[in-house]
C-alpha atoms as a PDB file:
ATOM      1  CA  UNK A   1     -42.213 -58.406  16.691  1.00  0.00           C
ATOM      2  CA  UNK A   2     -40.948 -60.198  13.311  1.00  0.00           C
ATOM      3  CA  UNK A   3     -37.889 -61.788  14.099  1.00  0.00           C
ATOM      4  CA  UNK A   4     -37.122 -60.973  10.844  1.00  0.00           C
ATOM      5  CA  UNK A   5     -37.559 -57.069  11.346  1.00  0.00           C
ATOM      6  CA  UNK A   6     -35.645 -57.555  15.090  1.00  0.00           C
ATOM      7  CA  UNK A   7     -32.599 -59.190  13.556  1.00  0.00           C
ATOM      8  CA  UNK A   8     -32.004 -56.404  10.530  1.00  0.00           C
ATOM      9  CA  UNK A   9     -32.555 -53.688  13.114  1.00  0.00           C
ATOM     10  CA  UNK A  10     -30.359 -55.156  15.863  1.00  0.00           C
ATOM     11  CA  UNK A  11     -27.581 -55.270  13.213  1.00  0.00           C
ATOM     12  CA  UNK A  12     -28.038 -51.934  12.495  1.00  0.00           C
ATOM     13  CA  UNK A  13     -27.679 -50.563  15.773  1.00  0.00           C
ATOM     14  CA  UNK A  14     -24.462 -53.110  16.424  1.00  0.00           C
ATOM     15  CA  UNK A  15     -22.972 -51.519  13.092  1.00  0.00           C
ATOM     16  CA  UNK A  16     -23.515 -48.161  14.309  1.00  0.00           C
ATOM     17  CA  UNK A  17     -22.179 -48.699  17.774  1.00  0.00           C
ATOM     18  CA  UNK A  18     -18.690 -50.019  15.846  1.00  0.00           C
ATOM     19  CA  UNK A  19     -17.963 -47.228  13.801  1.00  0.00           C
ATOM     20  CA  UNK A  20     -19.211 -44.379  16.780  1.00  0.00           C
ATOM     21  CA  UNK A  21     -16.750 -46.704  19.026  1.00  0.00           C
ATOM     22  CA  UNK A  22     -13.764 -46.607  16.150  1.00  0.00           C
ATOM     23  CA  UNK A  23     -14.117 -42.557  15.219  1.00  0.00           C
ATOM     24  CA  UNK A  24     -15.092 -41.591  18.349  1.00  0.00           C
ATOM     25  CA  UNK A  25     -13.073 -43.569  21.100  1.00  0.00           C
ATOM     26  CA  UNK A  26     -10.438 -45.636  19.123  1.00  0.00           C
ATOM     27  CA  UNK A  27      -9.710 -42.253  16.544  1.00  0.00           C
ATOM     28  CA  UNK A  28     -10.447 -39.356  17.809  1.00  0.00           C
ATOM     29  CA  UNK A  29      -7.013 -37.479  16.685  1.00  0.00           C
ATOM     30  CA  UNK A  30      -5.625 -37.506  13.742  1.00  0.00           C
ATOM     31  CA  UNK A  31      -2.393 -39.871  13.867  1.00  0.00           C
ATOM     32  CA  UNK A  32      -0.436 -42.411  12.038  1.00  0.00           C
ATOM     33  CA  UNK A  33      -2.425 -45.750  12.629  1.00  0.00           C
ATOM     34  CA  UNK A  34       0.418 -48.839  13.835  1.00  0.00           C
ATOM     35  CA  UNK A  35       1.206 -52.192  12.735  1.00  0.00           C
ATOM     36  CA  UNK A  36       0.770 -53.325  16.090  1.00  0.00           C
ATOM     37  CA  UNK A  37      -3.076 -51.165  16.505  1.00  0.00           C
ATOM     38  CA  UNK A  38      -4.106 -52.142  12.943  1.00  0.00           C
ATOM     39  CA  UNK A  39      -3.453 -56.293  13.812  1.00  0.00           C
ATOM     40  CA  UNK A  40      -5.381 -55.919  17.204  1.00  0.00           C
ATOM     41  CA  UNK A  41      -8.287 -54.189  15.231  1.00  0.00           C
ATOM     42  CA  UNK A  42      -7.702 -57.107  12.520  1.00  0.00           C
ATOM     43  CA  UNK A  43      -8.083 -59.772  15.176  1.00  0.00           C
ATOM     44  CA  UNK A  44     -11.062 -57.657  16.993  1.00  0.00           C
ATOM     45  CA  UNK A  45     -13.269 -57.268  13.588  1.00  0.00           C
ATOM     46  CA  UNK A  46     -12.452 -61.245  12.553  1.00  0.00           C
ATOM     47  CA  UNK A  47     -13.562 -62.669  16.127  1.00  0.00           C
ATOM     48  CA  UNK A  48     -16.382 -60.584  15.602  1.00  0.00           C
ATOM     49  CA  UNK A  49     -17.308 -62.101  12.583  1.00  0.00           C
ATOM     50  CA  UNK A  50     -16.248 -65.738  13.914  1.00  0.00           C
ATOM     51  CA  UNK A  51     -18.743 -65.290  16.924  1.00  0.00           C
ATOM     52  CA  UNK A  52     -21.272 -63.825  14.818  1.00  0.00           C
ATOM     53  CA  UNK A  53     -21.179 -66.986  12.308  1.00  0.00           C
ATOM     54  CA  UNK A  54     -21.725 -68.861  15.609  1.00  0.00           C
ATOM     55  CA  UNK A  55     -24.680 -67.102  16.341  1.00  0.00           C
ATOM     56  CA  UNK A  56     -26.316 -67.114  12.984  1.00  0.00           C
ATOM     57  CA  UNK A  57     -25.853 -71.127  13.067  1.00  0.00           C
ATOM     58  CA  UNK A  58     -27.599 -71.505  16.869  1.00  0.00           C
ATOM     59  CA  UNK A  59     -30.438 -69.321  15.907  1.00  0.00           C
ATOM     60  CA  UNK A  60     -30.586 -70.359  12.173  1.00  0.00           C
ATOM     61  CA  UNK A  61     -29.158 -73.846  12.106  1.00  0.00           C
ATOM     62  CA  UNK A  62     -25.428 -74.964  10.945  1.00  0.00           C
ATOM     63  CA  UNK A  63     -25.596 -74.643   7.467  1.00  0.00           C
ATOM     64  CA  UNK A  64     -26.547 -70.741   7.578  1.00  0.00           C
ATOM     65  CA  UNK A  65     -23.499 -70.359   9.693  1.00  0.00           C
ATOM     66  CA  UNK A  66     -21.518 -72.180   7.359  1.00  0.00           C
ATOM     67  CA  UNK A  67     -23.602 -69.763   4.563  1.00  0.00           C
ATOM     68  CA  UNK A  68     -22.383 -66.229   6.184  1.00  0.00           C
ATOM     69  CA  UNK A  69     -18.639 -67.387   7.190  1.00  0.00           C
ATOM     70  CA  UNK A  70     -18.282 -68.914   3.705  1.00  0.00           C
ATOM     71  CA  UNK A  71     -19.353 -65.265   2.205  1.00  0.00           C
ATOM     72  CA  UNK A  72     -17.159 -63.684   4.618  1.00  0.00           C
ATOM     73  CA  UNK A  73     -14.173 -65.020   3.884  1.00  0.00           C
ATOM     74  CA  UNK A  74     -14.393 -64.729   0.424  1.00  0.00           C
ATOM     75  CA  UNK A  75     -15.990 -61.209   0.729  1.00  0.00           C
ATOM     76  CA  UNK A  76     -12.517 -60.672   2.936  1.00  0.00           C
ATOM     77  CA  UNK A  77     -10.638 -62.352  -0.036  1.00  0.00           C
ATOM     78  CA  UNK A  78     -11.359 -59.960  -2.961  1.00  0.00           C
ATOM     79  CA  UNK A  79     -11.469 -56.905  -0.401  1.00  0.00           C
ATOM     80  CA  UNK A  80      -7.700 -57.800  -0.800  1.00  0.00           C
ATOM     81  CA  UNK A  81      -7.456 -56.533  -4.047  1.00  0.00           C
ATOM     82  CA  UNK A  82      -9.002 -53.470  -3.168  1.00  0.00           C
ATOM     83  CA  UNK A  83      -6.309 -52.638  -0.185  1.00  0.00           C
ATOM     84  CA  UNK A  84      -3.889 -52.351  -3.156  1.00  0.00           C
ATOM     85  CA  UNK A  85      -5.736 -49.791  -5.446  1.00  0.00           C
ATOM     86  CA  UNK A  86      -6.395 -47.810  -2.391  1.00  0.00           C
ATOM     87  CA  UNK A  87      -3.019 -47.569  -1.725  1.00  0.00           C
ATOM     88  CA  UNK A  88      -2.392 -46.479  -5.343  1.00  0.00           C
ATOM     89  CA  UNK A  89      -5.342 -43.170  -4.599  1.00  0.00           C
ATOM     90  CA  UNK A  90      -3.173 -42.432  -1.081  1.00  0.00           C
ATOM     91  CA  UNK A  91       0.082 -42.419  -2.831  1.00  0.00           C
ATOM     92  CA  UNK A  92      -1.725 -40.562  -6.163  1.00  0.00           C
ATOM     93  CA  UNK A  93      -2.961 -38.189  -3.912  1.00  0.00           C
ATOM     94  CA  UNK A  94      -0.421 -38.064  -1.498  1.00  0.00           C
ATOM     95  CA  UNK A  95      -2.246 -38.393   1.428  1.00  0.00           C
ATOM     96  CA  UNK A  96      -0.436 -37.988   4.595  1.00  0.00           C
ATOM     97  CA  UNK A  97      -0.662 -41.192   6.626  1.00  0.00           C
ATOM     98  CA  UNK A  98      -2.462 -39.308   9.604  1.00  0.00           C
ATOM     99  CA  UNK A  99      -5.701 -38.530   7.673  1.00  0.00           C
ATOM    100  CA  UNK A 100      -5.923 -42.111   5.470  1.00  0.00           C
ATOM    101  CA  UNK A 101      -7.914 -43.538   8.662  1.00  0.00           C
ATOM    102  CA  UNK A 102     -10.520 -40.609   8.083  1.00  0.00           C
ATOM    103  CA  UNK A 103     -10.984 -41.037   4.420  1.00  0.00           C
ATOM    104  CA  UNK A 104     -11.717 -45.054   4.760  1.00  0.00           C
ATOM    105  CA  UNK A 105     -13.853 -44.384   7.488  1.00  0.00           C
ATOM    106  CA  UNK A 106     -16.392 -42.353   5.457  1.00  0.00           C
ATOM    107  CA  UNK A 107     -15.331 -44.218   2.478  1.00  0.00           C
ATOM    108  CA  UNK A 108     -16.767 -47.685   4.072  1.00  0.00           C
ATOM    109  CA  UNK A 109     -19.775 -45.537   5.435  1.00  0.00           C
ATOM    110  CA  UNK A 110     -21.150 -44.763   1.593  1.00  0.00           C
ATOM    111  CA  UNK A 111     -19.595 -48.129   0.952  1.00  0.00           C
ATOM    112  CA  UNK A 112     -22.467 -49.613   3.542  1.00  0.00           C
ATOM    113  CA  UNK A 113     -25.243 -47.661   1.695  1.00  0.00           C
ATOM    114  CA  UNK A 114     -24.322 -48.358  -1.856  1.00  0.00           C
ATOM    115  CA  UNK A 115     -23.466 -52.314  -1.232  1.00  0.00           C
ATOM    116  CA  UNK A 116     -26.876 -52.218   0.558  1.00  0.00           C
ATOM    117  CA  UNK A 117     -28.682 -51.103  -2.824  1.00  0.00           C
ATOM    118  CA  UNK A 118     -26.371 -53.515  -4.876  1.00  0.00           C
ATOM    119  CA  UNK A 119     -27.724 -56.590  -3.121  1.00  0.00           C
ATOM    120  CA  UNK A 120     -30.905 -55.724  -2.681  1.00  0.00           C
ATOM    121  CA  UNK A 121     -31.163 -55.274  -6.419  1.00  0.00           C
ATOM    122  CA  UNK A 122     -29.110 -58.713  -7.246  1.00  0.00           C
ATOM    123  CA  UNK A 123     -30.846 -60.322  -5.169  1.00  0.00           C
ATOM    124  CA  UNK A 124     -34.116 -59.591  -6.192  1.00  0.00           C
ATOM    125  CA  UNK A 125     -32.859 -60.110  -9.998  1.00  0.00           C
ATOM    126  CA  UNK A 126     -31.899 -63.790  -9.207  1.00  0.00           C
ATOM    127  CA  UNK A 127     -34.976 -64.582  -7.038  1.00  0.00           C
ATOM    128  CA  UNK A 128     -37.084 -63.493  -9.872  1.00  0.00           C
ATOM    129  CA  UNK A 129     -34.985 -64.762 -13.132  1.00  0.00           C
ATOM    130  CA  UNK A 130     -33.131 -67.660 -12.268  1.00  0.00           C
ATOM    131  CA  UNK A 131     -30.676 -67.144 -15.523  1.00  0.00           C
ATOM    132  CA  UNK A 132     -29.286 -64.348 -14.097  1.00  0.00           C
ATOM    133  CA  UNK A 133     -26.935 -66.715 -12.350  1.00  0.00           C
ATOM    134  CA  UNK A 134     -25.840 -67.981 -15.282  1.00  0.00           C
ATOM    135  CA  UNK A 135     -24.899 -64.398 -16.087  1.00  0.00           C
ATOM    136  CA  UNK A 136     -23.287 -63.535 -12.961  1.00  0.00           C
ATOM    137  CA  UNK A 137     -21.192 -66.895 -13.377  1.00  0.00           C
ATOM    138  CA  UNK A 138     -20.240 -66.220 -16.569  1.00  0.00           C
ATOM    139  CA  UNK A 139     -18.680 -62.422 -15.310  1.00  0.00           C
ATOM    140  CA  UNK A 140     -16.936 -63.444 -12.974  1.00  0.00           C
ATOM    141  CA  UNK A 141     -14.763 -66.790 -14.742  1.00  0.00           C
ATOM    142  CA  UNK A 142     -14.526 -63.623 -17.198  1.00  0.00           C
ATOM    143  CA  UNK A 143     -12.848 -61.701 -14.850  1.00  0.00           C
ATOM    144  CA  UNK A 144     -11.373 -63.808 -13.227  1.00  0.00           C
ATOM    145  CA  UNK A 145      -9.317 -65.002 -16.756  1.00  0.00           C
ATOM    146  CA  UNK A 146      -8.938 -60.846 -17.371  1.00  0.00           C
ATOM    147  CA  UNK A 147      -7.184 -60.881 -14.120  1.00  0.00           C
ATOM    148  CA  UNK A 148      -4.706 -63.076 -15.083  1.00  0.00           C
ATOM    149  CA  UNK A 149      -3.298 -60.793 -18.384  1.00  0.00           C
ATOM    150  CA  UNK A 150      -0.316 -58.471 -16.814  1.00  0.00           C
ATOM    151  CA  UNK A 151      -1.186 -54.902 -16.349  1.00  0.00           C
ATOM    152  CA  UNK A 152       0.167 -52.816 -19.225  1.00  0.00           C
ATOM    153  CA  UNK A 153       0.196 -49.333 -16.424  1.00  0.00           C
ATOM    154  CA  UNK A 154      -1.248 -48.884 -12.918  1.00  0.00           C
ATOM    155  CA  UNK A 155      -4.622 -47.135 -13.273  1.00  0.00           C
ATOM    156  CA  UNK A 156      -5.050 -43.231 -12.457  1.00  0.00           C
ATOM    157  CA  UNK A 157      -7.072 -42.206 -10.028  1.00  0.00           C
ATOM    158  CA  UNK A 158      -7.391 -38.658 -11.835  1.00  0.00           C
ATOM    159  CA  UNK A 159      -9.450 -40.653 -14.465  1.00  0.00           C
ATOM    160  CA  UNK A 160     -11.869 -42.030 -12.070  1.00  0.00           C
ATOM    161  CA  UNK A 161     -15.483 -40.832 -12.754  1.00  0.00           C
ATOM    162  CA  UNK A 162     -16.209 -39.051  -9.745  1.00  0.00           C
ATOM    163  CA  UNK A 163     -13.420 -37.252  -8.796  1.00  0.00           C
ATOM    164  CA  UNK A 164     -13.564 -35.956 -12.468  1.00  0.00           C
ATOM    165  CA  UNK A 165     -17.349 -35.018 -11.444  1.00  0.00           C
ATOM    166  CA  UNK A 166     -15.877 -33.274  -7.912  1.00  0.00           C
ATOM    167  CA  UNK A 167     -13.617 -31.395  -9.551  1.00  0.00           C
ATOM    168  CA  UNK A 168     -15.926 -30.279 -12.620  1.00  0.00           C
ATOM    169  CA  UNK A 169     -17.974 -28.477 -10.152  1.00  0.00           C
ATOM    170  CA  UNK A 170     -15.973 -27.843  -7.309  1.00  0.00           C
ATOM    171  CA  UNK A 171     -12.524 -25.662  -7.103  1.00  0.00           C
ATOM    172  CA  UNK A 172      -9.504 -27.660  -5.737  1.00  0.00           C
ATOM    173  CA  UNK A 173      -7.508 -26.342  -2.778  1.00  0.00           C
ATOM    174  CA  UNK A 174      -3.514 -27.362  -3.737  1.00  0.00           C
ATOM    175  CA  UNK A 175      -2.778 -27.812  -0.138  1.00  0.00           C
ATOM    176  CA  UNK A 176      -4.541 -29.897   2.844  1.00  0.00           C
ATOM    177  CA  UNK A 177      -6.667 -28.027   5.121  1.00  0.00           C
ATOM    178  CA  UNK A 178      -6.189 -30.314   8.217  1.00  0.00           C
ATOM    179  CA  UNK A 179      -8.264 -33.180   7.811  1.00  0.00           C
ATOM    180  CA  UNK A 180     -11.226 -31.441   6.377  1.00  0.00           C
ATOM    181  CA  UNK A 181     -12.672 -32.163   3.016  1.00  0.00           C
ATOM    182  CA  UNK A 182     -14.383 -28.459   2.377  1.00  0.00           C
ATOM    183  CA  UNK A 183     -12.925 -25.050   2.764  1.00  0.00           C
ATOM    184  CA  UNK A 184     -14.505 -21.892   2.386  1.00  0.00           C
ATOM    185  CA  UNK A 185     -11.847 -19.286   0.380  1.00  0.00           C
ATOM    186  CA  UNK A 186     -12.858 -15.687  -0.143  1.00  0.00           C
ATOM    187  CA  UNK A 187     -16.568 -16.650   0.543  1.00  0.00           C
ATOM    188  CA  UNK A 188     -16.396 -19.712  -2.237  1.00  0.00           C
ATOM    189  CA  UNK A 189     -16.798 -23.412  -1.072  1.00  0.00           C
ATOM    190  CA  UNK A 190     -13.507 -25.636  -2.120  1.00  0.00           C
ATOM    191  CA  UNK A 191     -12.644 -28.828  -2.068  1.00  0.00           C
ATOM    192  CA  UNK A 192      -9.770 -30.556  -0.557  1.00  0.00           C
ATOM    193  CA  UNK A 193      -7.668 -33.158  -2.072  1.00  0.00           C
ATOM    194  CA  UNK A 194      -8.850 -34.880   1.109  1.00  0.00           C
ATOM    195  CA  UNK A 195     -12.050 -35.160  -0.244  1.00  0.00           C
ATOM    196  CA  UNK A 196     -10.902 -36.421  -4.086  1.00  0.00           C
ATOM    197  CA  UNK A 197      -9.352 -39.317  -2.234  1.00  0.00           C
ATOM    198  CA  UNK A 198     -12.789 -40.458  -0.760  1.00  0.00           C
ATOM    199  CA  UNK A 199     -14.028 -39.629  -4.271  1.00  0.00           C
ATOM    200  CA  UNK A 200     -12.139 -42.051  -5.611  1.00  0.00           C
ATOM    201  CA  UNK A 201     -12.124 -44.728  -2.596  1.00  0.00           C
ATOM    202  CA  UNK A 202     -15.980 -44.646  -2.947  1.00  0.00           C
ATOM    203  CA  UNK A 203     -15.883 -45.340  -6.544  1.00  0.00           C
ATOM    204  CA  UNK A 204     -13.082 -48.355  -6.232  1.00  0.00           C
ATOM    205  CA  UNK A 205     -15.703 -49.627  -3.773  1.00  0.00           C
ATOM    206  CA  UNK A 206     -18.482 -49.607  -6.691  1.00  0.00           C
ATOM    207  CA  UNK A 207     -16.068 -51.528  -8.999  1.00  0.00           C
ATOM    208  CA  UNK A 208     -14.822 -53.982  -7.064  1.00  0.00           C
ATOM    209  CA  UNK A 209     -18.387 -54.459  -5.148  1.00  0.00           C
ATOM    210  CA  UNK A 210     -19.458 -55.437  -9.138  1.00  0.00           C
ATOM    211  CA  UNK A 211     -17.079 -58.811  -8.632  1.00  0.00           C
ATOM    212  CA  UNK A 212     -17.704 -59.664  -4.846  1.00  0.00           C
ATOM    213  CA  UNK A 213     -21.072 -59.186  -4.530  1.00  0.00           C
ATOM    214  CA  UNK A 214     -22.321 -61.573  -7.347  1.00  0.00           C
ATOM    215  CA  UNK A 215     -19.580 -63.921  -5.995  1.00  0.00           C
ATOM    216  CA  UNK A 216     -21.556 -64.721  -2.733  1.00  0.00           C
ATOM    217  CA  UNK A 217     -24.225 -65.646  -4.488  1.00  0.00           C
ATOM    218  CA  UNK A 218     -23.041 -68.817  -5.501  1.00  0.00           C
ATOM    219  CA  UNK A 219     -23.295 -69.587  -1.701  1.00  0.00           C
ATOM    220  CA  UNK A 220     -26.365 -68.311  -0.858  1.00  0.00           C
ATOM    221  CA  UNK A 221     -29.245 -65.682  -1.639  1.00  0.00           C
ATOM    222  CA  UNK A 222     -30.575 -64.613   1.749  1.00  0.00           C
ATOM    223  CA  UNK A 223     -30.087 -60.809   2.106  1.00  0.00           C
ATOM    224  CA  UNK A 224     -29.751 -60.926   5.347  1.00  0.00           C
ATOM    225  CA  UNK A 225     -26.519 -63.019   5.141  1.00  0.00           C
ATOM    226  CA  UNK A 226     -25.358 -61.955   2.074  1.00  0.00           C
ATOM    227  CA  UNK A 227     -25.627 -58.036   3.608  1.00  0.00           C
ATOM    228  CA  UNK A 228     -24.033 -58.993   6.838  1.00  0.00           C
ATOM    229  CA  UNK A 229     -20.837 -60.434   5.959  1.00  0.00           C
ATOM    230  CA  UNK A 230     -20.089 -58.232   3.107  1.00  0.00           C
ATOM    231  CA  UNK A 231     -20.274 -55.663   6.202  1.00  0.00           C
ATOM    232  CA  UNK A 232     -18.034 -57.582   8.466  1.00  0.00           C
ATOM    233  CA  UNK A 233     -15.663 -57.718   5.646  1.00  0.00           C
ATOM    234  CA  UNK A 234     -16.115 -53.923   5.241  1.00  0.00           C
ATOM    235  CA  UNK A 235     -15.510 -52.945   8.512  1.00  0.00           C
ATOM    236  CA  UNK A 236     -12.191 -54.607   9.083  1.00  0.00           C
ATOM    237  CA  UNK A 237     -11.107 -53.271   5.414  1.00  0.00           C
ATOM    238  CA  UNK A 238      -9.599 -50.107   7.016  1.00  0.00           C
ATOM    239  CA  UNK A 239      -7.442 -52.223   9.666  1.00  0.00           C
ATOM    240  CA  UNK A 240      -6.214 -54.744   6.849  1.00  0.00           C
ATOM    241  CA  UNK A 241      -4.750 -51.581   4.807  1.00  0.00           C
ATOM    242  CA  UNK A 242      -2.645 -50.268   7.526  1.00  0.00           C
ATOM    243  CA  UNK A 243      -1.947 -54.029   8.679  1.00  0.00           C
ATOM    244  CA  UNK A 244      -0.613 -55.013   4.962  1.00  0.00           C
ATOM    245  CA  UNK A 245       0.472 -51.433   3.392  1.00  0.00           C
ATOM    246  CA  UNK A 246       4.116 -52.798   4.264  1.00  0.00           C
ATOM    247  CA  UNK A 247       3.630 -56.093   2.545  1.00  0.00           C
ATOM    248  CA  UNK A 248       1.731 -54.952  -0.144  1.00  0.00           C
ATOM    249  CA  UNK A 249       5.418 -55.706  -2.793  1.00  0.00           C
ATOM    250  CA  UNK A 250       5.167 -58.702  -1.421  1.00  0.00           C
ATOM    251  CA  UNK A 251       2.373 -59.698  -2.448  1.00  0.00           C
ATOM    252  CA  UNK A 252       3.365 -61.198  -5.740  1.00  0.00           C
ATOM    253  CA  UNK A 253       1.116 -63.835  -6.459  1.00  0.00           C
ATOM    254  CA  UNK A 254      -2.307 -62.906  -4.641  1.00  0.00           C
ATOM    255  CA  UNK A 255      -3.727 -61.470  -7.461  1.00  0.00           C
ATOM    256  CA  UNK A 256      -3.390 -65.105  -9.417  1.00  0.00           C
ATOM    257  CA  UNK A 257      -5.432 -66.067  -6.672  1.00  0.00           C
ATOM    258  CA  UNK A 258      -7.417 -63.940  -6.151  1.00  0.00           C
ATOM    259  CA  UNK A 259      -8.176 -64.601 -10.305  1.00  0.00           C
ATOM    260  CA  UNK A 260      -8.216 -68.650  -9.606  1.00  0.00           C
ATOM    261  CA  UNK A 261     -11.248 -67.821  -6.271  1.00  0.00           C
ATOM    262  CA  UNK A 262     -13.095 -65.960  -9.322  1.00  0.00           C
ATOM    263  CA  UNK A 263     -13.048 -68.530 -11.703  1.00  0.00           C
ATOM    264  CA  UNK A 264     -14.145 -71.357  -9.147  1.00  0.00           C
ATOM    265  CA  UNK A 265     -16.586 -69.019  -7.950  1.00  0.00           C
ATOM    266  CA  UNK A 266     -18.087 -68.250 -11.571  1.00  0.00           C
ATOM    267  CA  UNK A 267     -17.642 -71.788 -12.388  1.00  0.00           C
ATOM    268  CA  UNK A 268     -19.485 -73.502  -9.463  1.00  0.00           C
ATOM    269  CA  UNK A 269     -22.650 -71.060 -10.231  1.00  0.00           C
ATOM    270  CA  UNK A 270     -22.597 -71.811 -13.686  1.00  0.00           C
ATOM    271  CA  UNK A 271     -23.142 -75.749 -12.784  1.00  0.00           C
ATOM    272  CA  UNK A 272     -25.380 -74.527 -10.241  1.00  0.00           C
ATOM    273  CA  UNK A 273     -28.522 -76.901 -11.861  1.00  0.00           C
ATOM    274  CA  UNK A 274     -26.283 -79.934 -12.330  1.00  0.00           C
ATOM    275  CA  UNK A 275     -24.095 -80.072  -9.651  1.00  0.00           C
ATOM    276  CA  UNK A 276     -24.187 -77.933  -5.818  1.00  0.00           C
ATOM    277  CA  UNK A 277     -21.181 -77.459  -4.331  1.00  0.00           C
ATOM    278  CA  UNK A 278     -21.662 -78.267  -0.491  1.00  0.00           C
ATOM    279  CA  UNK A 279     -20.770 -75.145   1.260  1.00  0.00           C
ATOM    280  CA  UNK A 280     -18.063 -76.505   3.594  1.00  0.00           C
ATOM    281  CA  UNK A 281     -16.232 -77.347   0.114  1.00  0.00           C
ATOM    282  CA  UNK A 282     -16.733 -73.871  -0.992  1.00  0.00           C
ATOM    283  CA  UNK A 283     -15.039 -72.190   2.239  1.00  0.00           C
ATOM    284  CA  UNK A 284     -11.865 -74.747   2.348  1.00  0.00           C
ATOM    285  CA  UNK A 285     -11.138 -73.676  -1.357  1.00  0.00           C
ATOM    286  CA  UNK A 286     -11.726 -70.360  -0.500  1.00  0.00           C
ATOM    287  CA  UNK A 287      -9.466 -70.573   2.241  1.00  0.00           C
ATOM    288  CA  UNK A 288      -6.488 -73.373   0.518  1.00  0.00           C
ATOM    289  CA  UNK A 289      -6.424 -71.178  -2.536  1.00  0.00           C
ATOM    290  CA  UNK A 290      -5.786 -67.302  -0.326  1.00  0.00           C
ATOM    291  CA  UNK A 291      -3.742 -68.816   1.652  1.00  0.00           C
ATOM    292  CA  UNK A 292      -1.933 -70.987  -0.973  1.00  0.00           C
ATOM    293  CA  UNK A 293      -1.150 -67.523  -2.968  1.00  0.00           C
ATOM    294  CA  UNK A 294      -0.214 -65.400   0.242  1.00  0.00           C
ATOM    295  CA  UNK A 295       2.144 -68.361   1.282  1.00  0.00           C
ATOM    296  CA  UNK A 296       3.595 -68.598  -1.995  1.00  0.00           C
ATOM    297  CA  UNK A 297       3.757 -65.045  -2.332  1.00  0.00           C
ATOM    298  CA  UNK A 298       6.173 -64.426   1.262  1.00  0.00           C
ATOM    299  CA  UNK A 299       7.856 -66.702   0.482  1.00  0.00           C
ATOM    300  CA  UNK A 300       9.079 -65.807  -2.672  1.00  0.00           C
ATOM    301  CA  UNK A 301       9.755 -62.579  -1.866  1.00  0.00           C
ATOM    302  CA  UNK A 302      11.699 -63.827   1.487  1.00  0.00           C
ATOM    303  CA  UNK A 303      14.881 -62.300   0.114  1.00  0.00           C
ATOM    304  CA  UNK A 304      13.298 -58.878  -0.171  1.00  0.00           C
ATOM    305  CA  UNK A 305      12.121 -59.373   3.132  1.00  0.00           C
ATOM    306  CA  UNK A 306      16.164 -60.189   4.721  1.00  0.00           C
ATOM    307  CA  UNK A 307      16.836 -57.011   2.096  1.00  0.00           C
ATOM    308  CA  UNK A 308      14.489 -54.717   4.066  1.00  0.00           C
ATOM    309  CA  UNK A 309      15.037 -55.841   7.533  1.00  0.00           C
END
């Protein structure tokens, strides 16, 4: 059998022994998630993803280990900027805190399929028109430099394209029905505001998979790496909201970092034909400059911190 073939089917069966292990063992009721639960599952998902890079460099050599754990943490990174919008759709939404684990879970499941297509398609665009680098460079020091102007209002996840579509041809039930996202009322299918929520997750995902998923390509272009740590950095999504949802004030100045990664990101595939970046180089500055803004960022805010405790 193509080792090729053996290695994207294996990961497909891991993936799908993860997320039957996390809804059906680890989540089976429908309860607050802890601190203390969502740090464990933090450190489970990143050990993971530290053994699989370990893997990936005895089978495929050092440098393609250095390739995947270099994509995952920056794939990790700009997830960060995610956790806060989807805390924005919970608290828009007001979901109650026992049914947010069930609405990321299904959220990262279409999350898998559309990232899948995403790649596949950038991918094959760079492979077959170099330019397009150039292009996807030139986005992202854009957006990164966007990032950096302060927000005039917090967006509203009423606006978002498909819950507008959801509730154009779907009625809206005012109250949760448990942790369902359809009801059936007087014979006529409803929606819940459950299922808005996931509406809106799923399309945050789209947007923000528009920055991260171009920005891996400045380390490499092998789908199979480039697929599997933007998973790895999906699946442990869900456990970094409910590990950070308290910290997420905070948090003052990730978001200039998070703009600073783009721009060195965008920047080092722009000069892709005059100067490569070694990889190793690529991960400590992904690594100096999240850490260097989370750092800043606690402490900073350490008085808010002596305020709350």
């Amino acid at each position: 059998m193509d080792f090729t073939l053996l290695a994207w089917g294996g990961f497909g069966v891991f993936v799908l022994i993860l997320l039957a292990f996390d809804l059906g063992l680890l989540n089976r009721n429908d309860e607050e998630v802890s601190i203390r639960k969502s740090l464990i599952m933090c450190s489970f998902y990143a050990s993971l993803a530290l053994i699989f890079a370990g893997g990936v460099a005895y089978v495929q050599g050092l440098p393609k280990g250095l390739e995947f754990l270099t994509g995952y943490v920056i794939e990790l990174s700009l997830s960060l900027d995610n956790v806060f919008v989807i805390a924005l759709v919970f608290t828009a939404f007001a979901i109650p805190t026992k049914y947010q684990h069930r609405v990321l879970f299904w959220g990262i499941l279409g999350a898998l399929v559309m990232r899948a297509g995403m790649i596949l398609a950038g991918i094959s665009l760079v492979q077959q028109f170099h330019w397009v680098i150039y292009i996807f460079g030139g986005f992202l020091i854009f957006t990164g430099l966007k990032m950096l102007k302060p927000d005039d209002a917090d967006p509203d996840p009423e606006k978002i394209w498909l819950v507008r579509l959801a509730r154009r041809f779907f009625p809206v039930t005012p109250d949760f029905h448990g942790h369902s996202f359809f009801v059936r009322i007087n014979g006529v299918r409803h929606i819940t505001p459950l299922f808005l929520s996931l509406m809106a997750v799923e399309a945050i995902d789209v947007i923000f998979a528009v920055d991260s998923i171009p920005a891996i390509f400045a380390v490499t272009t092998d789908p199979f790496i480039v697929f599997t740590s933007n998973v790895f950095a999906i699946l442990g999504l869900r456990s970094l909201y409910f590990a950070l949802a308290g910290l997420l004030p905070r948090f003052k100045y990730l978001k200039y970092g998070l703009a600073l990664l783009l721009v060195v990101i965008g920047t080092k595939m722009v000069l892709v034909d005059i100067y490569k970046l070694p990889t190793w180089v690529a991960l400590s500055l992904t690594a100096g400059i999240l850490g260097g803004s989370i750092a800043l960022s606690l402490w900073k805010t350490r008085d808010q911190a002596k305020v709350a405790g």
